[in-house]
PDB file of N, CA and C in Angstrom:
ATOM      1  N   UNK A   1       0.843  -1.172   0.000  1.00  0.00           N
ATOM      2  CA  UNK A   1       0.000   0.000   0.000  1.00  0.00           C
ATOM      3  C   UNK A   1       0.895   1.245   0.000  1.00  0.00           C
ATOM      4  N   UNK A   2       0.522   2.192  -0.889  1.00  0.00           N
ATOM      5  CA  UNK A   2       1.399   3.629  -1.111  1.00  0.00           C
ATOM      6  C   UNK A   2       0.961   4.921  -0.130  1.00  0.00           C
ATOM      7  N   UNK A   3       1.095   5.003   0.504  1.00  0.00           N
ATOM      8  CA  UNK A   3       0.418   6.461   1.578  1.00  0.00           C
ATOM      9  C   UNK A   3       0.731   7.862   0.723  1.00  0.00           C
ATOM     10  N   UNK A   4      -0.253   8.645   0.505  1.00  0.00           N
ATOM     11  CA  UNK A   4      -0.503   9.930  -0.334  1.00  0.00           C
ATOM     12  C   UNK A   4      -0.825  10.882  -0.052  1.00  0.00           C
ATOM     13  N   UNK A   5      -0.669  12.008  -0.847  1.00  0.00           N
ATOM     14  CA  UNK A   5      -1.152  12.945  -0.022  1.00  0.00           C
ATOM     15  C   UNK A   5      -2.109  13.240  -1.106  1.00  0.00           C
ATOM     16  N   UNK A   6      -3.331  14.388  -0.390  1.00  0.00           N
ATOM     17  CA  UNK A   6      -4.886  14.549  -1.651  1.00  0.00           C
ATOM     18  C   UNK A   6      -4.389  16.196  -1.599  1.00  0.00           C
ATOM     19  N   UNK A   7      -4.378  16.784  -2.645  1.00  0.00           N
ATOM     20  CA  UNK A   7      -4.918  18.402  -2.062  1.00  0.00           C
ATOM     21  C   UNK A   7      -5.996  18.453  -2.929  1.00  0.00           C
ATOM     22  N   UNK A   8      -7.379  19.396  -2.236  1.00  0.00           N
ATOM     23  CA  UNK A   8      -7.899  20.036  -3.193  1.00  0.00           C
ATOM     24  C   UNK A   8      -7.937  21.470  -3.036  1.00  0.00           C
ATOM     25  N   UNK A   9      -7.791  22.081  -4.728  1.00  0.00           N
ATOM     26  CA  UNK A   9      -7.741  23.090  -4.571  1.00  0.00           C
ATOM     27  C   UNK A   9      -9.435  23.692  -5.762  1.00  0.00           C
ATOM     28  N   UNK A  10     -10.102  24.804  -4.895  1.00  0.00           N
ATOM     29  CA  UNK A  10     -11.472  24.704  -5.974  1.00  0.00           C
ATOM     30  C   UNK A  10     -11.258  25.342  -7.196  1.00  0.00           C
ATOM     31  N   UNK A  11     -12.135  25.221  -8.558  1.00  0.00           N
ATOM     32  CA  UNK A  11     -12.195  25.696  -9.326  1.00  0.00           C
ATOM     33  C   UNK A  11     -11.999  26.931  -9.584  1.00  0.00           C
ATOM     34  N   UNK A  12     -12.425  28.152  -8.522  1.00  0.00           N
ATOM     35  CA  UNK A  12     -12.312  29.260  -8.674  1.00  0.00           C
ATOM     36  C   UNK A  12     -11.307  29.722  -8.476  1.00  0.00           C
ATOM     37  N   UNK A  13     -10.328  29.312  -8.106  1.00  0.00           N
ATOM     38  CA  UNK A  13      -8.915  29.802  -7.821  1.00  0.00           C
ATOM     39  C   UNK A  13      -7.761  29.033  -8.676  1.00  0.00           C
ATOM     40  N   UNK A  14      -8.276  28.302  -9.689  1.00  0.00           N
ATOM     41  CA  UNK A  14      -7.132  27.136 -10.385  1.00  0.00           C
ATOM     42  C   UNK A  14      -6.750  27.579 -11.870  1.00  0.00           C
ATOM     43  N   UNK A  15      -7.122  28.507 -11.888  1.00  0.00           N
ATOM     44  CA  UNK A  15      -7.119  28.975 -13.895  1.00  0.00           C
ATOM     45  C   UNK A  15      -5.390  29.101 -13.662  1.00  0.00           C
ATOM     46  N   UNK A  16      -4.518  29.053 -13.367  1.00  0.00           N
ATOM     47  CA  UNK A  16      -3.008  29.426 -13.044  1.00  0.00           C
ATOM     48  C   UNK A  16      -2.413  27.962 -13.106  1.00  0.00           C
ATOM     49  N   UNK A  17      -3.178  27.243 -12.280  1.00  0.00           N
ATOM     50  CA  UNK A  17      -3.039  25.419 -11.420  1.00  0.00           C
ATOM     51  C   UNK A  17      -2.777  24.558 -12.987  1.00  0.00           C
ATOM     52  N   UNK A  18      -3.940  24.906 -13.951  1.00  0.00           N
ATOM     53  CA  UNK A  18      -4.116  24.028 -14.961  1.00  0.00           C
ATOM     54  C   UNK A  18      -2.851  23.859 -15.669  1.00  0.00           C
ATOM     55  N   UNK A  19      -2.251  25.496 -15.684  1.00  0.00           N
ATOM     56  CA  UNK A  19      -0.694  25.037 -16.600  1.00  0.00           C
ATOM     57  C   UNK A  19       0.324  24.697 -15.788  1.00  0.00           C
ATOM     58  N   UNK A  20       0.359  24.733 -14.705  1.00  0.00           N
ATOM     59  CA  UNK A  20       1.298  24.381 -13.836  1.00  0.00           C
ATOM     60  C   UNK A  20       1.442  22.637 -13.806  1.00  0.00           C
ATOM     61  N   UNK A  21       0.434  22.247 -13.670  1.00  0.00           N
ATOM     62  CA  UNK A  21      -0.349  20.520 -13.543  1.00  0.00           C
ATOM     63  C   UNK A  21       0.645  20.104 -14.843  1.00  0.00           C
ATOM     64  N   UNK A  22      -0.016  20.936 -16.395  1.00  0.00           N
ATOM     65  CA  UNK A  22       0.666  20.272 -17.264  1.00  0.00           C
ATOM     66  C   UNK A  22       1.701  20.405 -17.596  1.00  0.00           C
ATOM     67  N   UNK A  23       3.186  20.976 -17.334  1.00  0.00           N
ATOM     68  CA  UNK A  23       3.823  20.791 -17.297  1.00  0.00           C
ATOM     69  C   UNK A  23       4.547  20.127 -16.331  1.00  0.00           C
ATOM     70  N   UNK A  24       4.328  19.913 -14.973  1.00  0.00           N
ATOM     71  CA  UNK A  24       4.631  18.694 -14.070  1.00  0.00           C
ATOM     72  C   UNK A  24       4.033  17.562 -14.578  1.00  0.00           C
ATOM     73  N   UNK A  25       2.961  17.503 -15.133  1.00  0.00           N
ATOM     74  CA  UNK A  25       2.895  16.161 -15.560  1.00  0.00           C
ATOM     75  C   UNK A  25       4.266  15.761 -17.031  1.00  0.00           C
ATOM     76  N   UNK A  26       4.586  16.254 -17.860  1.00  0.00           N
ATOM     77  CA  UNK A  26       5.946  16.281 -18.591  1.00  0.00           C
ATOM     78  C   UNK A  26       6.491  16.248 -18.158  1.00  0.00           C
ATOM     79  N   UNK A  27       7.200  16.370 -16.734  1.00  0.00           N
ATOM     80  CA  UNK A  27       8.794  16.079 -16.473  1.00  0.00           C
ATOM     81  C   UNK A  27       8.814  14.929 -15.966  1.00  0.00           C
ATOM     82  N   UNK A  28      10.331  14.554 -16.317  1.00  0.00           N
ATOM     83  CA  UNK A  28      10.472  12.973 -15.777  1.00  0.00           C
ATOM     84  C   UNK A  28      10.774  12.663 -14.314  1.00  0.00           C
ATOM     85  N   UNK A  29      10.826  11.715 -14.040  1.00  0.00           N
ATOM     86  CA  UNK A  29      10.610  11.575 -11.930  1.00  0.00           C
ATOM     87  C   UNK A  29      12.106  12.054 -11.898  1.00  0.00           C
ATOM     88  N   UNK A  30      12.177  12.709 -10.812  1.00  0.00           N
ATOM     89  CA  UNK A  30      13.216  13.178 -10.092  1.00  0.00           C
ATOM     90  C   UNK A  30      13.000  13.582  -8.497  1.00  0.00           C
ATOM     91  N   UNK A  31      14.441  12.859  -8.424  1.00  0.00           N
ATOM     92  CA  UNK A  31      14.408  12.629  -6.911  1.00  0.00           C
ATOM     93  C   UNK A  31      13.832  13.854  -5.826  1.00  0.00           C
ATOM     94  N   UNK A  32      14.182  15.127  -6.486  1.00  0.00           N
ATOM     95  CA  UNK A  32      13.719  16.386  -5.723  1.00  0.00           C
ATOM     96  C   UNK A  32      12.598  17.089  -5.991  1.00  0.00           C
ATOM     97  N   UNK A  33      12.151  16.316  -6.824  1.00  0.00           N
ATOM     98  CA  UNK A  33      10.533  16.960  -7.299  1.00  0.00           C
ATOM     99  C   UNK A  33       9.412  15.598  -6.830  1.00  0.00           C
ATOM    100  N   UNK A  34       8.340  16.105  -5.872  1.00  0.00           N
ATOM    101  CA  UNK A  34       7.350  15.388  -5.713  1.00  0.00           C
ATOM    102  C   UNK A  34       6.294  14.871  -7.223  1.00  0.00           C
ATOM    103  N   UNK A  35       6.196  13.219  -6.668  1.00  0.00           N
ATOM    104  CA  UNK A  35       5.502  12.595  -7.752  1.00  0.00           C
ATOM    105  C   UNK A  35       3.996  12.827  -7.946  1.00  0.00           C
ATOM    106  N   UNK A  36       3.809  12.956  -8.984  1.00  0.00           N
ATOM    107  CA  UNK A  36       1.802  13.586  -9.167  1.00  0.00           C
ATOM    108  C   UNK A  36       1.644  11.965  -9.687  1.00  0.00           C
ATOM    109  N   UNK A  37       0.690  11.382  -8.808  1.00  0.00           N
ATOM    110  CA  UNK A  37      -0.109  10.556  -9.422  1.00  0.00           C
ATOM    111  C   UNK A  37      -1.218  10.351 -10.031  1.00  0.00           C
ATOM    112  N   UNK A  38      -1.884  11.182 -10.008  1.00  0.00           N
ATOM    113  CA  UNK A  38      -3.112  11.612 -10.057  1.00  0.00           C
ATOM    114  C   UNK A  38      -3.864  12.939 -10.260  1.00  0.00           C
ATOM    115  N   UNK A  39      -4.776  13.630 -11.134  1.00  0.00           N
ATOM    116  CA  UNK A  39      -5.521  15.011 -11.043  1.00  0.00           C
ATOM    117  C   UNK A  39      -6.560  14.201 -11.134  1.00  0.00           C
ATOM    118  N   UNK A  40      -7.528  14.316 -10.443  1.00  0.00           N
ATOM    119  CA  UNK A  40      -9.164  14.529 -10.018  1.00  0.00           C
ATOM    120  C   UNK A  40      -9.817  15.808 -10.586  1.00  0.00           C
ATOM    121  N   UNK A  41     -11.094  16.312 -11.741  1.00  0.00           N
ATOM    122  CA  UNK A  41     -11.540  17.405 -11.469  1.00  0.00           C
ATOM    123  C   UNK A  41     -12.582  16.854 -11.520  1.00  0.00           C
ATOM    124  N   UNK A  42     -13.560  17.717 -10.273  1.00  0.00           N
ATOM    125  CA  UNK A  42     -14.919  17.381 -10.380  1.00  0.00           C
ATOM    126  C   UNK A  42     -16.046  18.593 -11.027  1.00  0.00           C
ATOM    127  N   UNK A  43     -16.466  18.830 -10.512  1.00  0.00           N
ATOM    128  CA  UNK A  43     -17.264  20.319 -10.945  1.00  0.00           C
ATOM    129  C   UNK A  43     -16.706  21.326 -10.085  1.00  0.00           C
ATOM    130  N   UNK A  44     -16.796  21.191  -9.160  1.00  0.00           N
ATOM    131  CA  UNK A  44     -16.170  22.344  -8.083  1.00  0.00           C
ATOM    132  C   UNK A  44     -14.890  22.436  -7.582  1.00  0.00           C
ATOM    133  N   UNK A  45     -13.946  21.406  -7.703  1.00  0.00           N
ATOM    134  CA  UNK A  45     -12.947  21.285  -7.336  1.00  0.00           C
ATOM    135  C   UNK A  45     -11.456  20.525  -8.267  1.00  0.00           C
ATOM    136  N   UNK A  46     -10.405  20.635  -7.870  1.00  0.00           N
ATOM    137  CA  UNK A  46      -9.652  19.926  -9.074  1.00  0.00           C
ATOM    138  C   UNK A  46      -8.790  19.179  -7.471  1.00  0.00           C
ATOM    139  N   UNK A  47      -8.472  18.031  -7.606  1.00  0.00           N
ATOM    140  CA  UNK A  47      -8.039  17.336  -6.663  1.00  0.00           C
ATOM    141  C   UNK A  47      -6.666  16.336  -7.410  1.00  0.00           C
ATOM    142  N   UNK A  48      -5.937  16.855  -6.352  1.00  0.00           N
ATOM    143  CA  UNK A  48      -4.202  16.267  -6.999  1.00  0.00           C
ATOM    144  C   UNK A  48      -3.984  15.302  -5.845  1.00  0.00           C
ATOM    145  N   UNK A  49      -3.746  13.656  -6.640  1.00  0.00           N
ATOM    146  CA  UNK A  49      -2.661  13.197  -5.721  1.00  0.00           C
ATOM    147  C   UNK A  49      -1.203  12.952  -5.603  1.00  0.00           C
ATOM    148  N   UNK A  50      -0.428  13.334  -4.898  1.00  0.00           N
ATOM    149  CA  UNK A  50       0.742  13.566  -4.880  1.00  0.00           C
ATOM    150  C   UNK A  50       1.044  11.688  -4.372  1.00  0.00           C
ATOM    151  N   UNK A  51       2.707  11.941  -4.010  1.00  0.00           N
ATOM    152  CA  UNK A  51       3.319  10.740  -3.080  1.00  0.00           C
ATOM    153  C   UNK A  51       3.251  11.910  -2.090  1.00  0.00           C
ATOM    154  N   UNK A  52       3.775  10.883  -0.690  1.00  0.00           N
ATOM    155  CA  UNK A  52       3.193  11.595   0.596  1.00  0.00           C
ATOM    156  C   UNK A  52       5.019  12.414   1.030  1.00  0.00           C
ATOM    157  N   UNK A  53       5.140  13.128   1.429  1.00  0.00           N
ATOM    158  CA  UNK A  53       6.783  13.002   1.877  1.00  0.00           C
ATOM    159  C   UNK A  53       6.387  13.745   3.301  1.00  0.00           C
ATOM    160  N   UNK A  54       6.984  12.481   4.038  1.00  0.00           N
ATOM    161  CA  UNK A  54       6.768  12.828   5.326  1.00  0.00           C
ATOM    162  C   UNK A  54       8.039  13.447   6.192  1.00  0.00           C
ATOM    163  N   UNK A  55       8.996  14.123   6.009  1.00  0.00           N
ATOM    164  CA  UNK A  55      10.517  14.595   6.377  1.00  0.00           C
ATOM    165  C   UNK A  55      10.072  15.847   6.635  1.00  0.00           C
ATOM    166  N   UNK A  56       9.312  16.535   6.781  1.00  0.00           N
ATOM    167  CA  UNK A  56       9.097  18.234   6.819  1.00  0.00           C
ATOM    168  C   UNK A  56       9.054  18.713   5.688  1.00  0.00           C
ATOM    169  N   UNK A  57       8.756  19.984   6.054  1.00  0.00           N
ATOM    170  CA  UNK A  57       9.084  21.262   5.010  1.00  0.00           C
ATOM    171  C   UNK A  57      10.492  21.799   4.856  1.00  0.00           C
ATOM    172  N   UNK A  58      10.380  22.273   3.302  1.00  0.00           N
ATOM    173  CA  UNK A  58      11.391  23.249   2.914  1.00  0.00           C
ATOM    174  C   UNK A  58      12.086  23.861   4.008  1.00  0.00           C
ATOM    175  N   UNK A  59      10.958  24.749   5.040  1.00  0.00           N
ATOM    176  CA  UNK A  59      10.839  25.685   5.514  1.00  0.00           C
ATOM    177  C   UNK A  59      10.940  25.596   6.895  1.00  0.00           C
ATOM    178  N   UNK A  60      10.657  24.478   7.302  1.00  0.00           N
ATOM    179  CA  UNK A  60      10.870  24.230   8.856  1.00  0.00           C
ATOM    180  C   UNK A  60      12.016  24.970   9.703  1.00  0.00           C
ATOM    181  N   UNK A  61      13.346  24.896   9.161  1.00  0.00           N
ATOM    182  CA  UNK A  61      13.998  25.344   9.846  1.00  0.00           C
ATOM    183  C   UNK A  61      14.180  27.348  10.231  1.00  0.00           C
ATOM    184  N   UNK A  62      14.221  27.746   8.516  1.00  0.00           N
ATOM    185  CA  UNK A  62      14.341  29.018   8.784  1.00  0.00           C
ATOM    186  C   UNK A  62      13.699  29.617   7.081  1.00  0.00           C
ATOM    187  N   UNK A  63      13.162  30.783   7.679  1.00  0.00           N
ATOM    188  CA  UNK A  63      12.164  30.847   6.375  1.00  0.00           C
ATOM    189  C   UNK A  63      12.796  31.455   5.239  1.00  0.00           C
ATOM    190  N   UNK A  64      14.089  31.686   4.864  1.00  0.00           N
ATOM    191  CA  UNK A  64      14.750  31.813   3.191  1.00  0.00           C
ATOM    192  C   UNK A  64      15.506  31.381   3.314  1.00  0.00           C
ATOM    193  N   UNK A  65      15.819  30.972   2.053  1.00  0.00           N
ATOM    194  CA  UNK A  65      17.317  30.214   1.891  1.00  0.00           C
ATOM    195  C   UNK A  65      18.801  31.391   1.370  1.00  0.00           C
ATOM    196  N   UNK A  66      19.938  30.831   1.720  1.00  0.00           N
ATOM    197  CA  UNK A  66      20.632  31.833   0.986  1.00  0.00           C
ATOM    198  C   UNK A  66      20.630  31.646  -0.544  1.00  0.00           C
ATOM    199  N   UNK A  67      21.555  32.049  -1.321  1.00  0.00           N
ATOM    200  CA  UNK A  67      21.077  31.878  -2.451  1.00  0.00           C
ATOM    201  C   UNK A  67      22.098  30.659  -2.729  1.00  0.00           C
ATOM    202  N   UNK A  68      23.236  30.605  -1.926  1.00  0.00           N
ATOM    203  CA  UNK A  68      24.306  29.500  -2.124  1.00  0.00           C
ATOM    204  C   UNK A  68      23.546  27.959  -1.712  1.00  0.00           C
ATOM    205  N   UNK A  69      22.458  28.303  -0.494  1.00  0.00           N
ATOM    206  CA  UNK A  69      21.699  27.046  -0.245  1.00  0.00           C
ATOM    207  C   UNK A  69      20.662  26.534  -1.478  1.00  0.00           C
ATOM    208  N   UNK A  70      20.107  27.571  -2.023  1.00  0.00           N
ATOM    209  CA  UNK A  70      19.541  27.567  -3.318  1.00  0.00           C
ATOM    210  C   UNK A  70      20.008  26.396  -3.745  1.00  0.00           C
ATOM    211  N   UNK A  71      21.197  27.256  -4.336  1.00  0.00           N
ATOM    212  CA  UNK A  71      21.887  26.256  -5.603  1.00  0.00           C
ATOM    213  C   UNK A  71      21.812  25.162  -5.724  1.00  0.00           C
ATOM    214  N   UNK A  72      22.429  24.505  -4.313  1.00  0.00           N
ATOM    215  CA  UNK A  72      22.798  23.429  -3.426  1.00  0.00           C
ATOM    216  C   UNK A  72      21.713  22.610  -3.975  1.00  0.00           C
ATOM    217  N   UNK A  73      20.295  22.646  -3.362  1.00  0.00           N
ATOM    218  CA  UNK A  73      19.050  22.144  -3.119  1.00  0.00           C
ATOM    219  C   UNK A  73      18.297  22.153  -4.945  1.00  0.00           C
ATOM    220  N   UNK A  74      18.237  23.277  -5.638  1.00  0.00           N
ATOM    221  CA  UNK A  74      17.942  23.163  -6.996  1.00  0.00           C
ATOM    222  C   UNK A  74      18.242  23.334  -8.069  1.00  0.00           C
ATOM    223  N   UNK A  75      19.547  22.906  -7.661  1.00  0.00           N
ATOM    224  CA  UNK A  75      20.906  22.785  -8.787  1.00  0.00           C
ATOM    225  C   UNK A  75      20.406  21.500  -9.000  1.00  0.00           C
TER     226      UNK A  75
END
């Protein structure tokens, strides 16, 4: 069994979401980019399932990066 994560985000706020979706759906798996398994749209809502990553946030520790940590992380 795969543990996931759901977001939904509603229709009225997704006109931005749609091109974003399709071009993550084009890239190939990589280790630092979360996996989309799934888009759901219903009438009211568009619902993504991701893989789950349970390690924290980006952000947990301190809220910007330098730009040398940047690199590091999305180099």
């Amino acid at each position: 069994m795969t543990r996931v994560a759901i977001k939904q985000i509603p229709k009225s706020v997704s006109a931005a979401l749609t091109h974003k979706i399709h071009h993550h759906r084009r890239q190939p798996h990589h280790p630092y980019i979360i996996q989309m398994y799934k888009v759901i749209v219903t009438e009211s809502s568009i619902w993504i399932v991701t893989e789950l990553c349970c390690d924290g946030e980006l952000f947990d520790e301190k809220s910007r990066l330098s730009e040398d940590e940047t690199r590091i992380i999305f180099g």
